[in-house]
Protein backbone atom coordinates (compact mmCIF):
# COMPACT_ATOMS: atom_id res chain seq x y z
CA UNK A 1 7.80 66.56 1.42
CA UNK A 2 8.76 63.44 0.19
CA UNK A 3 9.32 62.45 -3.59
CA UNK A 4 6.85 59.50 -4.31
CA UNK A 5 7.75 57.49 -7.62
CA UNK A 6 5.28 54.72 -7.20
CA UNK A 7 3.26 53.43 -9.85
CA UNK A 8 -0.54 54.52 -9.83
CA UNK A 9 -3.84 53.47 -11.89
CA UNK A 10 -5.74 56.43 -12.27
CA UNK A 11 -9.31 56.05 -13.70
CA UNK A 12 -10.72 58.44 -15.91
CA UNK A 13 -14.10 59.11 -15.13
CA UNK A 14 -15.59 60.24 -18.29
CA UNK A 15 -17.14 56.23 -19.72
CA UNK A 16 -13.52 55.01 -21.25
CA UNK A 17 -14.10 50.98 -21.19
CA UNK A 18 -10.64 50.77 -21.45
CA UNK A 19 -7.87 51.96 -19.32
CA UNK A 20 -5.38 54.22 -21.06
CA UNK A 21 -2.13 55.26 -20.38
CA UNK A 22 -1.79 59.05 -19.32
CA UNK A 23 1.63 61.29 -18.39
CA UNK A 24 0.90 62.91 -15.58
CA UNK A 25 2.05 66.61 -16.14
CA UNK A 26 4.89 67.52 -14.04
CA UNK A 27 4.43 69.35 -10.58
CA UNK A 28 6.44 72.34 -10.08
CA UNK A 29 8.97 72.53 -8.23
CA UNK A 30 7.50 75.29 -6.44
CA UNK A 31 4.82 77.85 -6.52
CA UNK A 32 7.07 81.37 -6.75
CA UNK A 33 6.21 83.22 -9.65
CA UNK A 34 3.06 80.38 -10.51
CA UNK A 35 -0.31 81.81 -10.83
CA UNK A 36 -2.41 78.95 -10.08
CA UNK A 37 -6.19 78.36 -11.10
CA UNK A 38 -8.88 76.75 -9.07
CA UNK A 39 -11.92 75.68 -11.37
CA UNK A 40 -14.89 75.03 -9.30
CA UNK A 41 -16.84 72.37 -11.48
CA UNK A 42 -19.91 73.06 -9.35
CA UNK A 43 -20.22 70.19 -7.02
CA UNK A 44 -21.61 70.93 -2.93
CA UNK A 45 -19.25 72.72 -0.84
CA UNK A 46 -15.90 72.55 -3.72
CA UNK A 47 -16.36 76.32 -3.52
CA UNK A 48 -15.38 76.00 0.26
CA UNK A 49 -12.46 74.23 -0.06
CA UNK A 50 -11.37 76.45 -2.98
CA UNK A 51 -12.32 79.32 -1.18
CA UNK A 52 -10.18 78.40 1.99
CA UNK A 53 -7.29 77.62 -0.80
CA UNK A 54 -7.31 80.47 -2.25
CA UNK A 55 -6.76 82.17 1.13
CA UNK A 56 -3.74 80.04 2.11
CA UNK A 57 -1.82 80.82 -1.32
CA UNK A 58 -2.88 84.47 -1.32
CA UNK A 59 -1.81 84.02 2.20
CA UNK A 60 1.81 82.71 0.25
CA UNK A 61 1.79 85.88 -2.24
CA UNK A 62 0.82 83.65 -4.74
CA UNK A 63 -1.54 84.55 -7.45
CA UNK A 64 -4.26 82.84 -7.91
CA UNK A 65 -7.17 83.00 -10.60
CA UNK A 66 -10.68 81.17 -10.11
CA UNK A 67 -13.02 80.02 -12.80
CA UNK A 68 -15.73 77.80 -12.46
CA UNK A 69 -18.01 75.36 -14.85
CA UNK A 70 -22.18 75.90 -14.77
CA UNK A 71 -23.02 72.79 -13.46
CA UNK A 72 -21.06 69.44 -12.45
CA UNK A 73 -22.70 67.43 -15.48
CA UNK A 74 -21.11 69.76 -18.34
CA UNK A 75 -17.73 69.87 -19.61
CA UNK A 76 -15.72 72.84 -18.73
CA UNK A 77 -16.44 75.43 -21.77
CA UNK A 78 -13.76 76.27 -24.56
CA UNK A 79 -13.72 79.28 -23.66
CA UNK A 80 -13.01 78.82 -20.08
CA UNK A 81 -10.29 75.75 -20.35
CA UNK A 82 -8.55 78.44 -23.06
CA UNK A 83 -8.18 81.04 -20.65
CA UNK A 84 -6.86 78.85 -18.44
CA UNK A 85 -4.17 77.62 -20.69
CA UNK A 86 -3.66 81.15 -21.04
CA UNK A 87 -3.92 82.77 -17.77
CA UNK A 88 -2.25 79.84 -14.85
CA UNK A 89 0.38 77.86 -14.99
CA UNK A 90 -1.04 75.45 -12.37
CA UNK A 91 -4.47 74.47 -11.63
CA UNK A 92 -6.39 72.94 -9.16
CA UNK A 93 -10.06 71.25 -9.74
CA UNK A 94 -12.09 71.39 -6.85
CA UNK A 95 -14.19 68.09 -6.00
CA UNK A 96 -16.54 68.04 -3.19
CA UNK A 97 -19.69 66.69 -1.84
């Protein structure tokens, strides 16, 4: 895998007018010892592609937690983005249609 260091715009998609800057969190370097959370946010077919990811880390002995929002429209609940702060070190957001 190659390490990128371009420069990228990324739009937030929440109805800022104005384009802030973000720090994107850092990546780890790799996935041993991670336990990494896929939050289904309740959009068609995101629970198949986090369902075949989960298989191919589990695959990888790598732990992985799932949590999901109740619909695509709300925000993920305090409770839930807690536990997750909590519970993964890594997280995945799964958007599909």
């Amino acid at each position: 895998m190659q390490n990128r260091t371009e420069n990228r715009t990324l739009l937030d998609p929440t109805g800022e007018h104005k384009v802030s800057a973000k720090t994107k969190a850092p990546r780890p370097k790799t996935l041993e010892g991670v336990t990494v959370g896929l939050l289904d946010i309740g959009k068609a077919r995101g629970d198949v592609f986090l369902n075949r990811l989960d298989e191919r880390l589990t695959e990888r002995g790598i732990t992985v937690k799932r949590y999901a929002k109740p619909t695509p429209s709300r925000l993920v609940e305090t409770g839930t983005r807690q536990k997750m702060l909590m519970e993964v070190q890594s997280a995945v957001i799964g958007l599909a249609d």
